[in-house]
N, C-alpha and C. Protein backbone atom coordinates (compact mmCIF):
# COMPACT_ATOMS: atom_id res chain seq x y z
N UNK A 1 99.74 87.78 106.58
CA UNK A 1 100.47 87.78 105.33
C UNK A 1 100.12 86.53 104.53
N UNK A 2 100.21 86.64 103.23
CA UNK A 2 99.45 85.51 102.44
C UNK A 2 100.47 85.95 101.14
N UNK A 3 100.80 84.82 100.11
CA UNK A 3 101.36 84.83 98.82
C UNK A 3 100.46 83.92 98.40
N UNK A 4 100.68 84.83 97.08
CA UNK A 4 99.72 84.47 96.02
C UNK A 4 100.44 84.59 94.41
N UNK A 5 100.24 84.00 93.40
CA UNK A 5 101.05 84.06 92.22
C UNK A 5 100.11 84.57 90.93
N UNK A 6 100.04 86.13 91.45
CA UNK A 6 99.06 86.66 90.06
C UNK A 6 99.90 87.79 89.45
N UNK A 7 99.52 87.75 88.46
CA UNK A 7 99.90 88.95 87.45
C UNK A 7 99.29 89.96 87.72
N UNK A 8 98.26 90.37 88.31
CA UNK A 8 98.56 92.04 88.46
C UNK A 8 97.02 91.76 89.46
N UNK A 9 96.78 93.46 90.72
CA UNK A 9 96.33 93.08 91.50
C UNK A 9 94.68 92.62 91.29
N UNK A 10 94.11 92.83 89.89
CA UNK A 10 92.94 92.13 90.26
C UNK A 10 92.58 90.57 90.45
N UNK A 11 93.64 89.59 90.12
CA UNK A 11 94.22 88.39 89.63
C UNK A 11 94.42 88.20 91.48
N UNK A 12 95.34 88.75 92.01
CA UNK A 12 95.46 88.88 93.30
C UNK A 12 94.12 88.60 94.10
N UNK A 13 93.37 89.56 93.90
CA UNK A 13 91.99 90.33 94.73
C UNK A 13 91.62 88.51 94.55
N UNK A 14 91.43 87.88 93.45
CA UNK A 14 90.90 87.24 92.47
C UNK A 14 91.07 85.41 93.76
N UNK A 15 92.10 85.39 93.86
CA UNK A 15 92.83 84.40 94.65
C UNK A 15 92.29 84.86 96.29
N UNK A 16 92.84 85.76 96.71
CA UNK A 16 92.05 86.27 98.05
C UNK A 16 90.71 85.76 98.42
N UNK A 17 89.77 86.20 97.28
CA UNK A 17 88.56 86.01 98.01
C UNK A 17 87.96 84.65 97.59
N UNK A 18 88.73 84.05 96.68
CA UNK A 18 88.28 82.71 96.71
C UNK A 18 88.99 81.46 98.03
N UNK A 19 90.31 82.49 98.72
CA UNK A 19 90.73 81.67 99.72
C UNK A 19 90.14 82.23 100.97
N UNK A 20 89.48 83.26 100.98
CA UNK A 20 88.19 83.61 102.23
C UNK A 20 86.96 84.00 102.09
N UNK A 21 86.15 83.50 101.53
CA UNK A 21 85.07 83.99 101.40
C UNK A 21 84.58 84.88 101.76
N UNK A 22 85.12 85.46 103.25
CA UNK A 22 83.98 86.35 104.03
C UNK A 22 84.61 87.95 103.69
N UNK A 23 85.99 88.21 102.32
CA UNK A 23 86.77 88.88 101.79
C UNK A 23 85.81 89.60 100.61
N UNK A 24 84.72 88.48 100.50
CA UNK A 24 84.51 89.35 98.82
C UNK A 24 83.94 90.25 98.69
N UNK A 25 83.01 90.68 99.63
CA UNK A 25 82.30 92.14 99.54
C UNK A 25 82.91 92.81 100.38
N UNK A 26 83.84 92.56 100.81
CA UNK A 26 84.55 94.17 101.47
C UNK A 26 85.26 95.02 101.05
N UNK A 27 85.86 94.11 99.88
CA UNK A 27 87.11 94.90 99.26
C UNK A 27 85.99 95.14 98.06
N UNK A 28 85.48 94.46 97.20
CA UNK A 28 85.00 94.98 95.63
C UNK A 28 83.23 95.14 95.82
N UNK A 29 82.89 95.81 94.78
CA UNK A 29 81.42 95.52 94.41
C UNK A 29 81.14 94.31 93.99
N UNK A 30 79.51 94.30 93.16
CA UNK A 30 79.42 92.84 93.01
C UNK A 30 80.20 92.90 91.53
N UNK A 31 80.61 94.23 90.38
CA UNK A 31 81.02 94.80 89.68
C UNK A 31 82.46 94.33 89.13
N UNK A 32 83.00 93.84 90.44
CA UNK A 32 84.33 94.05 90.45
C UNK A 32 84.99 95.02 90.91
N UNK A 33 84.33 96.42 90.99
CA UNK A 33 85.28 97.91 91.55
C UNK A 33 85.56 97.56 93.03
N UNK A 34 86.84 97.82 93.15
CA UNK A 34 86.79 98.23 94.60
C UNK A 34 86.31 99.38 95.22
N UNK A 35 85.49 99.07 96.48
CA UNK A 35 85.07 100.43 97.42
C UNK A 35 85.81 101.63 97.61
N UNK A 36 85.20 102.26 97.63
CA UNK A 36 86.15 104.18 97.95
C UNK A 36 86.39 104.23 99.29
N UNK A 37 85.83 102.66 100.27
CA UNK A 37 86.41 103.01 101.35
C UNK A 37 87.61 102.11 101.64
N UNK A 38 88.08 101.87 100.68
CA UNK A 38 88.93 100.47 100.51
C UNK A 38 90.45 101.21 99.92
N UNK A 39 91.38 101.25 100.34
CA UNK A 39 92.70 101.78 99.55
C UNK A 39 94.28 100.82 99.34
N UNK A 40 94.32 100.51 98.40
CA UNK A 40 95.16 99.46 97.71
C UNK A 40 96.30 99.63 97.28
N UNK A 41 97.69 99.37 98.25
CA UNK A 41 99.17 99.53 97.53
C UNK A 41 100.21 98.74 97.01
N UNK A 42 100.74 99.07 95.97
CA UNK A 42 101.56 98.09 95.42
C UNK A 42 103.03 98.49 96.02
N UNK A 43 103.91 98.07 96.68
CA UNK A 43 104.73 97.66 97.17
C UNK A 43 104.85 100.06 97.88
N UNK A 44 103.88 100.14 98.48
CA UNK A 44 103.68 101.58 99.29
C UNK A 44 103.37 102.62 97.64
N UNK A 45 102.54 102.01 96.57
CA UNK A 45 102.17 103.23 96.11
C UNK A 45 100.83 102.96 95.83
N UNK A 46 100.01 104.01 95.84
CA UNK A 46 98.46 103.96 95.70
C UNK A 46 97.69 102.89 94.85
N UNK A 47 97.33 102.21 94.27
CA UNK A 47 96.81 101.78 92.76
C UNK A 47 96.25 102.75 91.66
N UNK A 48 95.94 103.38 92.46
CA UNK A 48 95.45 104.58 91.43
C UNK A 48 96.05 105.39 90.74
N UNK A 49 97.45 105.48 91.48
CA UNK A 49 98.52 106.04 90.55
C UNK A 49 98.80 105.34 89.78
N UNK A 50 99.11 103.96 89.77
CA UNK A 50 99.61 102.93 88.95
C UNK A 50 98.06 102.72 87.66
N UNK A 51 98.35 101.42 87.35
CA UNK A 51 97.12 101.09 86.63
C UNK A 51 95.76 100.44 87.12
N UNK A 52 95.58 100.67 88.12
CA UNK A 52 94.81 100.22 89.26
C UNK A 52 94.13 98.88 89.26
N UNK A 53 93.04 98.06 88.97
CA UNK A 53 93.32 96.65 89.26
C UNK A 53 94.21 96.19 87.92
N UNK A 54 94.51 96.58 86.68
CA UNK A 54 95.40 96.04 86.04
C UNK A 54 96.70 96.31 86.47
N UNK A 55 97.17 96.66 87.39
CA UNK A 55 98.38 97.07 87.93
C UNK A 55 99.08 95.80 88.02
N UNK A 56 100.26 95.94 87.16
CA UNK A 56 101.10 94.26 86.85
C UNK A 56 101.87 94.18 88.52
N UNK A 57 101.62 92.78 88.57
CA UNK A 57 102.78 92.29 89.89
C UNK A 57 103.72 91.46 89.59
N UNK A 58 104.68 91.41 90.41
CA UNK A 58 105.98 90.47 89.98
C UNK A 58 106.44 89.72 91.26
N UNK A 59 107.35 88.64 91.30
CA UNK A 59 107.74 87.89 92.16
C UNK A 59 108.46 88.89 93.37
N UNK A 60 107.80 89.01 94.74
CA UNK A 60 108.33 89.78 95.69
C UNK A 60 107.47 91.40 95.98
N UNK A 61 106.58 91.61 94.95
CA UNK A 61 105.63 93.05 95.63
C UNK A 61 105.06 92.32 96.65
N UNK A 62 104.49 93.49 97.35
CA UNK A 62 103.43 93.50 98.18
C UNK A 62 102.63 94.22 98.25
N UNK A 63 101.54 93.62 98.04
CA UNK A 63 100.28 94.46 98.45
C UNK A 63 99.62 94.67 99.46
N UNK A 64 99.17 95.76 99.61
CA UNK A 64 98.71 96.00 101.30
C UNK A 64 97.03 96.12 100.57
N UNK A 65 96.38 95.70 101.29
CA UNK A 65 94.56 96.61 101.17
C UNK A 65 94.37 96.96 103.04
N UNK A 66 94.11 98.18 102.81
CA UNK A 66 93.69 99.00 103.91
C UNK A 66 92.46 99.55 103.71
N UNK A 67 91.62 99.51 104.73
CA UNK A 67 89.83 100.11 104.67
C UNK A 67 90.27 101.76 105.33
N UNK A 68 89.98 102.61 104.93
CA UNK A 68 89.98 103.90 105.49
C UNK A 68 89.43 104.12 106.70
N UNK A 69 89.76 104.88 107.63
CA UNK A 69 89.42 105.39 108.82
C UNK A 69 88.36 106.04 108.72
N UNK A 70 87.36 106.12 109.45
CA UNK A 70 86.31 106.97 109.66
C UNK A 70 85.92 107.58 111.39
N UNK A 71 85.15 108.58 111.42
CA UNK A 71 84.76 109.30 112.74
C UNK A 71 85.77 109.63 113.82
N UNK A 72 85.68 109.67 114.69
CA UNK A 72 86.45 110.73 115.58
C UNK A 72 86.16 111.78 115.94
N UNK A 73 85.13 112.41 115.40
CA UNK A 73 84.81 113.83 115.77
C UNK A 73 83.39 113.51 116.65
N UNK A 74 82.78 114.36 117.36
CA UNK A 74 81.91 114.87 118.47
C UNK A 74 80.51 114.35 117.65
């Protein structure tokens, strides 16, 4: 868990990977987009429903970033 004081989650993303470096190509392109294998919630709703990296934050969300599951099958 980590706090951070941004206005909405690309501002977030923004703080993250300048406090880990080894963060910045996993979550975004070199673009800025985040990956399609990458899925981003603001306090349990998609970003994509919302306004996705302009999606405003306020004192107390949380954001989750989760990488999608892959394989399992034969």
């Amino acid at each position: 868990r980590m706090q951070v004081a941004a206005q909405d989650v690309g501002a977030a993303l923004d703080e993250l990977e300048m406090a880990y470096a080894g963060l910045k190509q996993l979550v975004r392109d070199e673009g800025g987009t985040v990956h399609r294998h990458i899925n981003i919630y603001v306090n349990g709703d998609a970003i994509e429903a919302l306004q996705r990296l302009r999606t405003p934050l306020k004192d107390g969300d949380e954001v989750t970033i989760i990488p999608a599951m892959a394989g399992g099958g034969r």
